[in-house]
Protein backbone atom coordinates (compact mmCIF):
# COMPACT_ATOMS: atom_id res chain seq x y z
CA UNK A 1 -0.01 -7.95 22.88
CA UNK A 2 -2.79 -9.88 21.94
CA UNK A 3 -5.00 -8.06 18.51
CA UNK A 4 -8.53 -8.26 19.45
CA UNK A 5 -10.99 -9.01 16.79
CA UNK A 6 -14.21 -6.96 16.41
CA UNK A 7 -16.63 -8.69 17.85
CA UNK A 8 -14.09 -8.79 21.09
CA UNK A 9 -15.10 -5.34 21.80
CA UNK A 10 -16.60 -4.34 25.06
CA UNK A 11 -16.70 -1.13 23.80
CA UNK A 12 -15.37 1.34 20.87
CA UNK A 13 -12.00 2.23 22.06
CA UNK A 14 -10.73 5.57 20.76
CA UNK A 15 -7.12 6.36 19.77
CA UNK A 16 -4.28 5.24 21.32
CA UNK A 17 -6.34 2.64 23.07
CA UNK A 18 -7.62 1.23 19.67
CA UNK A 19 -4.23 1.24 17.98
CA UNK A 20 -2.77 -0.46 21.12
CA UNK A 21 -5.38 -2.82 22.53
CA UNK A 22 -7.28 -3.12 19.08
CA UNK A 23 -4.85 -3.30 16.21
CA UNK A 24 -1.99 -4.47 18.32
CA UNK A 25 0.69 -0.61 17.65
CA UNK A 26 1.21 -1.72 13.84
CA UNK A 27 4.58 0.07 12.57
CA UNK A 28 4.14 -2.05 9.06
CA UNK A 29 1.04 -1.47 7.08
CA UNK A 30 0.03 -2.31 4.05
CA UNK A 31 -1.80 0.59 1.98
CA UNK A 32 -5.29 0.41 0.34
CA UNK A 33 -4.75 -0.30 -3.12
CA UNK A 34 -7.06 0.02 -6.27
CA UNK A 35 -6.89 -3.77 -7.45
CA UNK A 36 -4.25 -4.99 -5.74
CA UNK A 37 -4.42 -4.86 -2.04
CA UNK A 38 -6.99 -7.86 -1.99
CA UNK A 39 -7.39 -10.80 0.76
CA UNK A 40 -4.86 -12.97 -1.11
CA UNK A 41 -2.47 -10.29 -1.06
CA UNK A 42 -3.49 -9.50 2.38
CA UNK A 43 -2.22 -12.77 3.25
CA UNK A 44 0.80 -12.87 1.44
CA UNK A 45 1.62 -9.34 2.85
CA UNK A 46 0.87 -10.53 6.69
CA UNK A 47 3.63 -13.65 5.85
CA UNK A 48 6.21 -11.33 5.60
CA UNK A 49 5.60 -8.81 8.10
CA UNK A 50 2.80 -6.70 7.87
CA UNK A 51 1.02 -5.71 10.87
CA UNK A 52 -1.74 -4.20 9.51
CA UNK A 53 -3.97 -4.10 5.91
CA UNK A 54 -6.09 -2.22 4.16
CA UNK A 55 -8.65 -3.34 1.38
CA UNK A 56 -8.90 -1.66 -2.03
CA UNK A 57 -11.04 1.54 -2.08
CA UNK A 58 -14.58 0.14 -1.89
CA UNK A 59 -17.14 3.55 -4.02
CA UNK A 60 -20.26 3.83 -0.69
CA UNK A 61 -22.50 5.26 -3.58
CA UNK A 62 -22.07 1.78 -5.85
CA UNK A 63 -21.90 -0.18 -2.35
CA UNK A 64 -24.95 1.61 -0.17
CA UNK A 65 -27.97 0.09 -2.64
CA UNK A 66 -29.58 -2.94 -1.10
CA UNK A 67 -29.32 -3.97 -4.66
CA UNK A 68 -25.65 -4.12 -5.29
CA UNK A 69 -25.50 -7.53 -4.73
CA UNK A 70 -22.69 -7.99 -7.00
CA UNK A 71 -20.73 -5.09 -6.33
CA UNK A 72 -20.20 -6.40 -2.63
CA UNK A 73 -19.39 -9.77 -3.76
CA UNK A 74 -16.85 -8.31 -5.57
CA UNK A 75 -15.78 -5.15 -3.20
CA UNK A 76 -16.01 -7.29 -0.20
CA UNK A 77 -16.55 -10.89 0.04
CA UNK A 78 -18.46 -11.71 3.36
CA UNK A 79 -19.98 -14.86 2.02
CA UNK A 80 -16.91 -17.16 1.68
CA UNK A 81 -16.23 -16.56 5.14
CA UNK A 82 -12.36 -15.67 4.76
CA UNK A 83 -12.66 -11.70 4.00
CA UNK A 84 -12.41 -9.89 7.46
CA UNK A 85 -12.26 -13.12 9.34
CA UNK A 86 -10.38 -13.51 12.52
CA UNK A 87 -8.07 -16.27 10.87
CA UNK A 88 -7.32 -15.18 7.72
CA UNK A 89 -7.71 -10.95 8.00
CA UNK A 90 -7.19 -9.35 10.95
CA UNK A 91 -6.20 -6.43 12.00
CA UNK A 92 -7.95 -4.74 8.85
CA UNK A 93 -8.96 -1.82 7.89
CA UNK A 94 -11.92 -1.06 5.41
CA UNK A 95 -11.68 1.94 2.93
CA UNK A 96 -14.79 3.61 1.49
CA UNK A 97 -14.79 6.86 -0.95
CA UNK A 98 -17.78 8.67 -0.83
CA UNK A 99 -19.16 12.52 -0.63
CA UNK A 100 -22.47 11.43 0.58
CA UNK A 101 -22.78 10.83 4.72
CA UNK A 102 -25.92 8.57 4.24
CA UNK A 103 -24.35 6.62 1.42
CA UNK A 104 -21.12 6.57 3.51
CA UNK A 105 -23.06 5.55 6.73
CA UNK A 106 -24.87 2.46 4.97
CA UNK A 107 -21.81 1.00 3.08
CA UNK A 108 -20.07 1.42 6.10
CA UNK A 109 -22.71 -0.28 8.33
CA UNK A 110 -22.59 -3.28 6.43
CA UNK A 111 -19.40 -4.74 6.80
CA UNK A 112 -18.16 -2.78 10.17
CA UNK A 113 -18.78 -6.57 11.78
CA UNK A 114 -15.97 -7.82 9.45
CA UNK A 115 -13.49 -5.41 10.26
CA UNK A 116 -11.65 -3.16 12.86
CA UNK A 117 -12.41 0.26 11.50
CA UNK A 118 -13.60 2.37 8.56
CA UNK A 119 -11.61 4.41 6.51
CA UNK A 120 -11.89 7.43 4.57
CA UNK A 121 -9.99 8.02 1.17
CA UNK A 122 -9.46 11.71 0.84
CA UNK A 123 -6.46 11.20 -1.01
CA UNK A 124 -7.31 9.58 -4.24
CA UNK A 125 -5.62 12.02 -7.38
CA UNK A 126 -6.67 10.64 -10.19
CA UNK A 127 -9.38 11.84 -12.92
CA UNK A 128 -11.76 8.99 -11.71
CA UNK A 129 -12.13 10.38 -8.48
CA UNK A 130 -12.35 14.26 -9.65
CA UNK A 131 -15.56 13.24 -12.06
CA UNK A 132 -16.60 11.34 -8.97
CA UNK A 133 -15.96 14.11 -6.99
CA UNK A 134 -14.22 12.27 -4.05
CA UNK A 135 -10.81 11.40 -2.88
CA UNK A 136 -8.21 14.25 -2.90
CA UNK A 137 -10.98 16.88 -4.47
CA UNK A 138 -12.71 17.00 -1.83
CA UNK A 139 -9.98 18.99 0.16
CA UNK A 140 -11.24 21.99 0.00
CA UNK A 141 -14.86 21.23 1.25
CA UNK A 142 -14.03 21.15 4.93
CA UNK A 143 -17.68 21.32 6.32
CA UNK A 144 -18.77 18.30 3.70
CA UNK A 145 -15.47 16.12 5.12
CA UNK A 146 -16.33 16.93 8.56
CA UNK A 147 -19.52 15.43 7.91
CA UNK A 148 -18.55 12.42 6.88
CA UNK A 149 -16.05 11.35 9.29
CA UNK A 150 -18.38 12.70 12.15
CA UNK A 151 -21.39 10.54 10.76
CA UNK A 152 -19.28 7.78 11.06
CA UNK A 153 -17.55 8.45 14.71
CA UNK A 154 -21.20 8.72 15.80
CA UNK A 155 -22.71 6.19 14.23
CA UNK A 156 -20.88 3.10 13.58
CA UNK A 157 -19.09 0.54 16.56
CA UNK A 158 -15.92 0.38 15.05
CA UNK A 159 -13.92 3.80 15.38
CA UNK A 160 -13.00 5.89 11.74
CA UNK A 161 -9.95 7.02 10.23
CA UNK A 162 -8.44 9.05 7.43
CA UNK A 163 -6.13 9.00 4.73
CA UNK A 164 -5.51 12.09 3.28
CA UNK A 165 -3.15 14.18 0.90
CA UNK A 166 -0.91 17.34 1.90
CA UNK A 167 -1.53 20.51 0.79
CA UNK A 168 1.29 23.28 -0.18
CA UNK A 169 1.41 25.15 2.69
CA UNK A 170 2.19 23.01 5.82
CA UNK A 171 0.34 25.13 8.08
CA UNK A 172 -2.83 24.44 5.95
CA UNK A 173 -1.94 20.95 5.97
CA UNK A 174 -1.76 20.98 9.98
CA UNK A 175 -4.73 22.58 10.11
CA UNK A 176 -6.49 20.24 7.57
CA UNK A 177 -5.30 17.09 10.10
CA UNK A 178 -6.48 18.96 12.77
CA UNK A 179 -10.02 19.16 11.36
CA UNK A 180 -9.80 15.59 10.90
CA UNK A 181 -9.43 14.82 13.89
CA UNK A 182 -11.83 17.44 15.93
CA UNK A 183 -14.20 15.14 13.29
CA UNK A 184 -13.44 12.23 14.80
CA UNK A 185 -10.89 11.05 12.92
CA UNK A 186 -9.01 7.88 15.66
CA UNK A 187 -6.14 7.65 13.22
CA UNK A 188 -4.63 9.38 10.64
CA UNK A 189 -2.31 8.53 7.38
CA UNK A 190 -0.79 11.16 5.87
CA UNK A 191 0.35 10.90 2.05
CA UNK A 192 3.20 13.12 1.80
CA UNK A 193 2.45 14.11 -1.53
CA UNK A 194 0.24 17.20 -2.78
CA UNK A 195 -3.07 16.48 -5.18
CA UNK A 196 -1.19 16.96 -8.31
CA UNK A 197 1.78 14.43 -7.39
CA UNK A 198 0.90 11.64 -9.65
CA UNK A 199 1.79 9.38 -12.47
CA UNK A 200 5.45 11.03 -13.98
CA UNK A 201 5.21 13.39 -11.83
CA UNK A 202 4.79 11.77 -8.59
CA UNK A 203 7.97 12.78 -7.17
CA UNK A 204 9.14 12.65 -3.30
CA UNK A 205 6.73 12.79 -0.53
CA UNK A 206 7.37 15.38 1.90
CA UNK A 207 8.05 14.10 4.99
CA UNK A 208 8.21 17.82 6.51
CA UNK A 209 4.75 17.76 6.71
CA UNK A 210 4.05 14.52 7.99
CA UNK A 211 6.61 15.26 10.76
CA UNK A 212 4.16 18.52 11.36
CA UNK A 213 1.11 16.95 11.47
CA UNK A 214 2.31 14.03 14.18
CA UNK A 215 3.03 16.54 16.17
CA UNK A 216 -0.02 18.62 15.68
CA UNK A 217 -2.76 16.05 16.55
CA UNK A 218 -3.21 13.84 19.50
CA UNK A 219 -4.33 10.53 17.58
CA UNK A 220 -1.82 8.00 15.89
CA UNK A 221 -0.02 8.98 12.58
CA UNK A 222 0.55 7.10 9.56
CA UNK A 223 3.25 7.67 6.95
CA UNK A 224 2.89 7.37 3.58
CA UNK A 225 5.76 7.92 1.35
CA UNK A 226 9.12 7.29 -0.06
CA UNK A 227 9.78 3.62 1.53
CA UNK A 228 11.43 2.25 -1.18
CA UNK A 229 14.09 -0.04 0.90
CA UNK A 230 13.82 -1.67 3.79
CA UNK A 231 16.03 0.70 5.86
CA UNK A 232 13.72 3.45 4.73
CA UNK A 233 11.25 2.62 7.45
CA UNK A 234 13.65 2.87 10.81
CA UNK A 235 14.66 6.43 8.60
CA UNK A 236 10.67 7.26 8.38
CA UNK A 237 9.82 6.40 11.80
CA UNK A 238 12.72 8.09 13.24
CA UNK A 239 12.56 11.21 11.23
CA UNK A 240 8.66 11.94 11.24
CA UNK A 241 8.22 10.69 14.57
CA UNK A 242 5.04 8.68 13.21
CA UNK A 243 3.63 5.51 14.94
CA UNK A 244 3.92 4.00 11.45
CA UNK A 245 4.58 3.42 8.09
CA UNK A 246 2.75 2.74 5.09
CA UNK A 247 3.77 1.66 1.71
CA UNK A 248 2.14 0.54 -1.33
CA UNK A 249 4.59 0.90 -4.25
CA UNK A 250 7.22 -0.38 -2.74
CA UNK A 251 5.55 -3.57 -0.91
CA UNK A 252 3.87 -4.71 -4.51
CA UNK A 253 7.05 -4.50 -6.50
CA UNK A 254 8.85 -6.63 -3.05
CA UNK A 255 5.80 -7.90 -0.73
CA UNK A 256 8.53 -9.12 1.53
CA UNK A 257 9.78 -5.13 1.99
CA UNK A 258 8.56 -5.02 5.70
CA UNK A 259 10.90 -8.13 6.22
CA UNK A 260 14.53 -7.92 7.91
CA UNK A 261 17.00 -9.71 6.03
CA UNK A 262 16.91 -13.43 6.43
CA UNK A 263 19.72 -14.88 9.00
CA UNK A 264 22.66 -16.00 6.38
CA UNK A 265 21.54 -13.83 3.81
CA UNK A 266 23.79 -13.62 1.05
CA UNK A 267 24.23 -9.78 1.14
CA UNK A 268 25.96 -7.74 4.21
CA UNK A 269 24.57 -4.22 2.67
CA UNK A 270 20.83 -5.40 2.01
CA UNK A 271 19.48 -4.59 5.33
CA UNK A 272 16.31 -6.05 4.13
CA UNK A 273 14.80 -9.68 2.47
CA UNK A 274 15.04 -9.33 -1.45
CA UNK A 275 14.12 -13.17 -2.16
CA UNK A 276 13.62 -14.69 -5.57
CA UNK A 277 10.81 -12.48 -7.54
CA UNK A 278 9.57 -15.69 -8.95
CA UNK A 279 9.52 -18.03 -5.17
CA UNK A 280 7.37 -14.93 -4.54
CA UNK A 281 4.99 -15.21 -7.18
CA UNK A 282 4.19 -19.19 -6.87
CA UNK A 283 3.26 -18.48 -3.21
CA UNK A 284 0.98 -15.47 -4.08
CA UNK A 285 -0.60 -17.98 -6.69
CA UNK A 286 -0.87 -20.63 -4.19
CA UNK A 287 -2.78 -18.50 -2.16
CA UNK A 288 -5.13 -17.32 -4.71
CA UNK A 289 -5.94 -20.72 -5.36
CA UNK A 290 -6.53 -22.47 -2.10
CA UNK A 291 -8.57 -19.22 -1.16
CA UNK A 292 -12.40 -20.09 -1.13
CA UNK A 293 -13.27 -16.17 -2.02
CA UNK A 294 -12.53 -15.22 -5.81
CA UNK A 295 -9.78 -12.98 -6.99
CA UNK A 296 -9.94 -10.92 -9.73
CA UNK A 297 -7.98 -11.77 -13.03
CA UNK A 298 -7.11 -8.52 -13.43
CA UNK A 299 -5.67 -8.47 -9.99
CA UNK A 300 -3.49 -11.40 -9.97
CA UNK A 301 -1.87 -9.83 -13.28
CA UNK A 302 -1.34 -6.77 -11.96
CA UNK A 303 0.82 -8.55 -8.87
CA UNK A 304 2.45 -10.93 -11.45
CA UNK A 305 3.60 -7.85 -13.95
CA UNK A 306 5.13 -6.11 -10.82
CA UNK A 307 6.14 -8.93 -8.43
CA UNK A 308 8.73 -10.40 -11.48
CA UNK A 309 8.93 -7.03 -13.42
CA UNK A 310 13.16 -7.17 -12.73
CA UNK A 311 12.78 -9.97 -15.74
CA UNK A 312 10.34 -9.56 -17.69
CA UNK A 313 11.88 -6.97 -20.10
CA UNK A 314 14.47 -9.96 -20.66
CA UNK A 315 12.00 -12.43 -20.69
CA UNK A 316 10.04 -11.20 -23.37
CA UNK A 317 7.84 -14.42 -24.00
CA UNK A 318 7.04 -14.73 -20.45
CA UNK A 319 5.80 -11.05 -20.50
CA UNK A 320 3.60 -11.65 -23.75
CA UNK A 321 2.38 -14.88 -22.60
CA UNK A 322 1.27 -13.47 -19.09
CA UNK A 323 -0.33 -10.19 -21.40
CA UNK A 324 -2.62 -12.80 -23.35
CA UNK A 325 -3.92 -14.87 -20.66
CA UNK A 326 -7.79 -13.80 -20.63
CA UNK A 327 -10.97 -14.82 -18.80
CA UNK A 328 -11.44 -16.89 -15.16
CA UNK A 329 -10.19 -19.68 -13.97
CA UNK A 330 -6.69 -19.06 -15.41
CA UNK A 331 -4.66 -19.20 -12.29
CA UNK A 332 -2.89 -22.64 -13.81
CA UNK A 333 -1.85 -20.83 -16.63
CA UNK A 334 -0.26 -17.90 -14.53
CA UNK A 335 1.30 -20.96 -12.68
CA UNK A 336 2.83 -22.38 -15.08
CA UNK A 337 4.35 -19.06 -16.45
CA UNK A 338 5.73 -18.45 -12.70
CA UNK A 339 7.40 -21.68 -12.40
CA UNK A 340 9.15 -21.33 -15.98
CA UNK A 341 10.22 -17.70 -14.48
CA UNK A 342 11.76 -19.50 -11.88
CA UNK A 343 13.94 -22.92 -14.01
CA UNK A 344 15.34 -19.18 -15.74
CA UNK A 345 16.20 -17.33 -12.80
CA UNK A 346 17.74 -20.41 -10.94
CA UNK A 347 19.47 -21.02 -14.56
CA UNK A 348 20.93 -17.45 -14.42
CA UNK A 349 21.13 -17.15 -10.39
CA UNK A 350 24.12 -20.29 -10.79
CA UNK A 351 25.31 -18.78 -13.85
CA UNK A 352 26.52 -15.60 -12.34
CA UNK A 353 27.46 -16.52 -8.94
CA UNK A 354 29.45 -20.14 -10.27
CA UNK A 355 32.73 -17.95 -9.47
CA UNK A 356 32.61 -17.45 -6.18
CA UNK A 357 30.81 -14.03 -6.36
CA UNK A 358 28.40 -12.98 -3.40
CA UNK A 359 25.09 -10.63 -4.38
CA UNK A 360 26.85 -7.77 -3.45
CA UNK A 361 29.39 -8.37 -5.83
CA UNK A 362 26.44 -8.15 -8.69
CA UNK A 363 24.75 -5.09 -7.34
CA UNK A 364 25.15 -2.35 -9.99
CA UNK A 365 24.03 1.68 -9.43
CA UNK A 366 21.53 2.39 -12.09
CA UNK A 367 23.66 5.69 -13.67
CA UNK A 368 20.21 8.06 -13.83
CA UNK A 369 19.14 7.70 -10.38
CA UNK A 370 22.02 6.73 -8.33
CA UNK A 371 20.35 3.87 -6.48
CA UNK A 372 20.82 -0.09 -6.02
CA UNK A 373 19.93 -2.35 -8.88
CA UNK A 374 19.87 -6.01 -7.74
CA UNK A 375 20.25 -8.84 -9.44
CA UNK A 376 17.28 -9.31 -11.88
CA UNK A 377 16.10 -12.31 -10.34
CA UNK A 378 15.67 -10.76 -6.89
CA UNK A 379 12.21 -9.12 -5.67
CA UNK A 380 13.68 -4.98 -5.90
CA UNK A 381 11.72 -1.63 -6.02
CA UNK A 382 11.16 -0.12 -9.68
CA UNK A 383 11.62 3.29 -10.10
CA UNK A 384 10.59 5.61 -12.87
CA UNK A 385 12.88 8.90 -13.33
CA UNK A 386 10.85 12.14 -13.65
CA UNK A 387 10.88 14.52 -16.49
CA UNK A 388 12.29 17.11 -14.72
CA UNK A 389 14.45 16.08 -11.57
CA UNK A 390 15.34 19.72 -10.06
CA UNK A 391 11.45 19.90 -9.52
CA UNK A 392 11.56 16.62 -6.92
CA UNK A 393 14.63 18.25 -5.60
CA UNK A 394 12.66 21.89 -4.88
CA UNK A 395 10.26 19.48 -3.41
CA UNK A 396 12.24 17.86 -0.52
CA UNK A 397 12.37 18.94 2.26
CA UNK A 398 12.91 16.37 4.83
CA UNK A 399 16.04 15.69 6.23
CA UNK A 400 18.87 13.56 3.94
CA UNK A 401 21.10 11.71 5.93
CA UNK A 402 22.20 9.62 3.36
CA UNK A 403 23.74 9.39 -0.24
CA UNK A 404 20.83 7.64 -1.63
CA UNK A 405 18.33 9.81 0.10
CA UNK A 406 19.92 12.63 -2.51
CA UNK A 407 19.39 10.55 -5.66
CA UNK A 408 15.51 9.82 -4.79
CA UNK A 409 14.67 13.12 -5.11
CA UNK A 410 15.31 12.49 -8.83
CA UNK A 411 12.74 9.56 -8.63
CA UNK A 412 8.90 8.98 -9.12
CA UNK A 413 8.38 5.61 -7.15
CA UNK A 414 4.96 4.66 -9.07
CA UNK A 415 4.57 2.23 -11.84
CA UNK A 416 4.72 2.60 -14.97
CA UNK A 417 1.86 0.27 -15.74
CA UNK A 418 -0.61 2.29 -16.73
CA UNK A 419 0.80 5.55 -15.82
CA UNK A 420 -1.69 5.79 -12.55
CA UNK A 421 -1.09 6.09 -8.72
CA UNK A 422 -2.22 2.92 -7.20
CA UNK A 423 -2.07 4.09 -3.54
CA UNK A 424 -4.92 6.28 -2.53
């Protein structure tokens, strides 16, 4: 099916008609990321499989002033032509925080041309966001929420949507989608994971109550949670009953995660493409560079740190090297780093394989969490155990067909970089 861009529609289509005829029925979608799901990303993302993208949270009270000239340009880059363009960005998805409907309304008027909805964060956890008083702590102000998705559905010619958090109770958090919705919410993502469910204590997402919610509402559902692997999505899809799945963890640490395993790929139990960390981060670079509209420095180290993270606590001059790099224009430098990544890893690929052995010969089990370690010069998930594993356990609920499925619940899938929960 053909993905229509905006300024295709006849009409706002509502739904299942805008996730059909609109966004094309994504199943892989990228999550809206603080930093680091940006239009080079975006692009690198699409490459290997997504089917649909969201931009960082953009804040509608720094956006809405006719004055924020640089805040756009920065937030969303309209004047370069690329950002929400029909060839390099579509389908996409724009996310706004907010807890003003007029601020909301404005920001979201302004770059509804350049995109294929509007979307609400009502799931951001972190301290930012309760001093801004937006995101997740805004859960419990039902009539104010309302407002803003309804001032939206009303308003604007692209439809809205929502991305929110669960609560403890899963008939609350049915009833909290439901509200959503009746506002006129056309899609809905549900983070699996309550308000407190961050940094070491992240923990498992409860797909219980994602599973509830799909079949509460009548508009598509999003998952967000727990895809760590590529075989975790089939597993999502097929135990939620959700039209699809979101990651954002997962994707940056492996941005080919929403890829199938190559034909001939070295591995028969990687149902998934795990290609060199390194290949990875020279195309991401690539892109940044050819790209007309600027990315951030901070954002291209963030992606570095994580993309070739299986490395860089052995390749300790790398990781200092890529720590000091300050200031724009530095994407040759970041080259240069990648490409020395990559002589090493080829070095130590042909070193360890010279025998005869496959990947699944080097494949260990990491002894604290059970799960897959590849070899460290393969694109992988990172995981971070929690302090207390028995409190993941008490926290999962959905069903476990699978060995591995019992050793994440000892897991926090967020990065240790900075000890924060990138997906909101």
């Amino acid at each position: 099916m053909a993905v229509q861009t905006t300024s295709d529609h006849p009409r706002k289509l509502a739904g299942y008609d805008f996730y059909h005829q609109i966004l094309g029925s994504p199943k892989l979608i990228v999550a809206p990321m603080v930093d680091q799901s940006e239009l080079a990303w975006r692009i690198l993302s699409r490459r290997y499989g997504a089917q649909l993208c969201y931009t960082p949270m953009i804040n509608a009270k720094m956006f809405s002033p006719p004055s924020a000239h640089a805040y756009r340009a920065q937030a969303f880059n309209t004047s370069c032509l690329e950002e929400g363009s029909s060839t390099h960005d579509r389908p996409l998805i724009v996310q706004f925080c907010a807890n003003s409907p007029s601020q909301l309304l404005t920001s979201a008027l302004a770059v509804q041309d350049h995109c294929d909805a509007i979307d609400i964060n009502l799931g951001c956890p972190q301290d930012i966001a309760r001093k801004g008083h937006y995101g997740s702590f805004l859960m419990d102000e039902w009539e104010l929420i309302h407002d803003l998705i309804n001032v939206l559905h009303e308003n604007l010619s692209v439809p809205v949507t929502a991305k929110f958090r669960i609560f403890p109770s899963v008939g609350k958090t049915v009833a909290y989608a439901k509200m959503l919705e009746s506002a006129g919410a056309q899609i809905l993502t549900c983070h699996g994971r309550l308000r407190t469910q961050r940094g070491q204590n992240t923990g498992l997402a409860d797909w219980s109550h994602i599973k509830a919610v799909k079949e509460a509402v009548r508009v598509p559902v999003f998952a967000n949670g727990n895809i760590l692997f590529h075989e975790d999505i089939e597993k999502c899809l097929r135990e939620t009953g959700v039209d699809g799945v979101m990651s954002a963890e997962g994707q940056l640490y492996n941005p080919a995660l929403f890829a199938p395993a190559p034909p001939g790929s070295p591995s028969s139990t990687l149902t998934g493409a795990h290609l060199p960390h390194a290949d990875l981060a020279l195309e991401y670079l690539a892109i940044v560079k050819n790209l007309k509209t600027p990315t951030s420095t901070s954002a291209v180290k963030g992606h570095l740190f994580k993309i070739m993270h299986p490395a860089l606590g052995r390749e300790t001059d790398l990781r200092e090297r890529l720590g000091r790099i300050r200031g724009s224009n530095v994407v040759e430098e970041y080259i240069e780093i990648a490409k020395e990544m990559k002589q090493r890893m080829e070095r130590d690929a042909a070193e360890a394989m010279e025998g005869g052995q496959m990947i699944d010969d080097l494949i260990t089990i990491e002894p604290t969490t059970g799960l897959r370690v590849l070899p460290h010069w393969l694109s992988q998930p990172y995981f971070r155990p929690l302090k207390s594993p028995t409190e993941a356990l008490k926290r999962a609920s959905s069903p476990i067909p699978s060995h591995e499925d019992v050793k994440r619940a000892r897991l926090s899938g967020q990065s240790a970089v900075g000890d924060t929960d990138i997906s909101l």
